[in-house]
C-alpha atoms as a PDB file:
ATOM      1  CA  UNK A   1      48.649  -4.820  17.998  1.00  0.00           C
ATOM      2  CA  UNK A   2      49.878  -8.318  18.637  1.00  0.00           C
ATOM      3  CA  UNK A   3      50.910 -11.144  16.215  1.00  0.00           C
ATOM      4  CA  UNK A   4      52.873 -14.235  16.227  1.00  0.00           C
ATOM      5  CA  UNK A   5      55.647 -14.956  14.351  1.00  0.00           C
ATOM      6  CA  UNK A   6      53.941 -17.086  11.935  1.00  0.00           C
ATOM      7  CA  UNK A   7      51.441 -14.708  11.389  1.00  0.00           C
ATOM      8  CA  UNK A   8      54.080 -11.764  10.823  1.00  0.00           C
ATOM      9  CA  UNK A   9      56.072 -14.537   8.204  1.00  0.00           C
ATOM     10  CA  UNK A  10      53.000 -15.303   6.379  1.00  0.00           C
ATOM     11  CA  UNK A  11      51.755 -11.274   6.291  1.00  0.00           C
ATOM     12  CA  UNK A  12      55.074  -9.255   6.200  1.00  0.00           C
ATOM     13  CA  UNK A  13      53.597  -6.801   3.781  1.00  0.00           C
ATOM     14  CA  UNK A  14      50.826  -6.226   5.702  1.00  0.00           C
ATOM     15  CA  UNK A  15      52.643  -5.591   8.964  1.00  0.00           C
ATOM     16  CA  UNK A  16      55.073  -3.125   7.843  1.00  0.00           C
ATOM     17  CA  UNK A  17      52.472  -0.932   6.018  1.00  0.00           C
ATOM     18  CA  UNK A  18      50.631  -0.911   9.312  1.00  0.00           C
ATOM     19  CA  UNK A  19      53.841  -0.655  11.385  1.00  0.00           C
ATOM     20  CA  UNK A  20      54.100   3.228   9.819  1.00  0.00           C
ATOM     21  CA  UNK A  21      50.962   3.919  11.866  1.00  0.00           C
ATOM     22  CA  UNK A  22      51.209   1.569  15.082  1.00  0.00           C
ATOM     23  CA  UNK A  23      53.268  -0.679  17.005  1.00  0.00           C
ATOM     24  CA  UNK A  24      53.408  -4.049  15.790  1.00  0.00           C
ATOM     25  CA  UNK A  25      54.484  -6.460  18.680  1.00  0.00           C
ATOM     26  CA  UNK A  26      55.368 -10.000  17.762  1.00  0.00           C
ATOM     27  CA  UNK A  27      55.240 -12.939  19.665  1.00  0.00           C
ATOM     28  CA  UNK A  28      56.666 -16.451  19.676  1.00  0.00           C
ATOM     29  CA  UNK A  29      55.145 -19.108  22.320  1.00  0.00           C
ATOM     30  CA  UNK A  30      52.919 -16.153  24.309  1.00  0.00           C
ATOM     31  CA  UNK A  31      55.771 -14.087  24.800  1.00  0.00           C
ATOM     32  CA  UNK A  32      57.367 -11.076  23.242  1.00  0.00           C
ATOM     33  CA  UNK A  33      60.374 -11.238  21.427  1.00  0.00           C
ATOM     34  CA  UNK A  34      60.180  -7.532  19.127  1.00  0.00           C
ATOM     35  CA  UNK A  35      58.405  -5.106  18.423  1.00  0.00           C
ATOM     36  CA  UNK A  36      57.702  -3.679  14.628  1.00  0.00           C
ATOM     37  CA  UNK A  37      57.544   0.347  14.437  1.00  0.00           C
ATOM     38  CA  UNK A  38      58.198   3.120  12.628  1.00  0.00           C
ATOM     39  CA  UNK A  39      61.532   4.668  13.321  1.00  0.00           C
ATOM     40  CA  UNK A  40      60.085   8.411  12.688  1.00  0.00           C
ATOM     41  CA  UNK A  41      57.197   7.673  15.276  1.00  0.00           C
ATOM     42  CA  UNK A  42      58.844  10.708  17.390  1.00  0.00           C
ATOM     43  CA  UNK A  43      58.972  13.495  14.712  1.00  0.00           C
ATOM     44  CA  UNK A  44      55.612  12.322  13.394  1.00  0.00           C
ATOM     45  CA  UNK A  45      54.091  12.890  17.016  1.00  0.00           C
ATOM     46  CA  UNK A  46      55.540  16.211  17.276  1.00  0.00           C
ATOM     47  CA  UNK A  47      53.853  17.818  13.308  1.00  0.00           C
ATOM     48  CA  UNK A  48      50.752  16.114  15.113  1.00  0.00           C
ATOM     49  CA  UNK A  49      51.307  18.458  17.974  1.00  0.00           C
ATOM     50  CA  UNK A  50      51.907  21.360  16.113  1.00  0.00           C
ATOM     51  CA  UNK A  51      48.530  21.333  14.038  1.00  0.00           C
ATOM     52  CA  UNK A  52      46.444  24.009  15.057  1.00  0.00           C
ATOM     53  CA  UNK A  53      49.561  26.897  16.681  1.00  0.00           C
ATOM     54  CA  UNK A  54      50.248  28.262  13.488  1.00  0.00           C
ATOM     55  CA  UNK A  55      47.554  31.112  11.752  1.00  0.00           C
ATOM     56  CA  UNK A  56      45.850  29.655   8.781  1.00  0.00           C
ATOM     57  CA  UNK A  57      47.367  32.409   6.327  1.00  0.00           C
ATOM     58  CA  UNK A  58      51.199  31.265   7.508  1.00  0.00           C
ATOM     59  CA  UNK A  59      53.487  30.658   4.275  1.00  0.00           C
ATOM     60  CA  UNK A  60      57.264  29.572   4.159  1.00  0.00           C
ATOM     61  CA  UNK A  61      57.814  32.436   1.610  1.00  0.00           C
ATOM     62  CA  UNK A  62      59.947  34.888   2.736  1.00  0.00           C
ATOM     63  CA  UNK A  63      58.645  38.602   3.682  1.00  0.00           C
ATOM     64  CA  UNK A  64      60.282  41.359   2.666  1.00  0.00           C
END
């Protein structure tokens, strides 16, 4: 998604709940000058990837 920085000023609250689930670029004059996004992007992307693998009867309890 693309704002301006007006937009972003005006909507901050908005942007940085929606910044946990996208990229927010923001722009000043047509041009990019940052972008907004969530710094655990990475590790969410990978518990994405990992749905599915694991049996649907897997705990974290210990066996014995």
């Amino acid at each position: 998604m693309s704002i301006t920085a007006t937009e972003l000023k005006m909507n901050l609250s908005k942007y940085l709940l929606l910044s946990a689930t996208e990229d927010v670029y923001i722009t000043r004059n047509g041009k990019v000058i940052s972008k907004l996004t969530n710094p655990f992007q990475e590790r969410v992307d990978l518990a994405k990837s990992l749905f599915g693998i694991l049996p649907n009867d897997a705990s974290l309890a210990r066996r014995t």
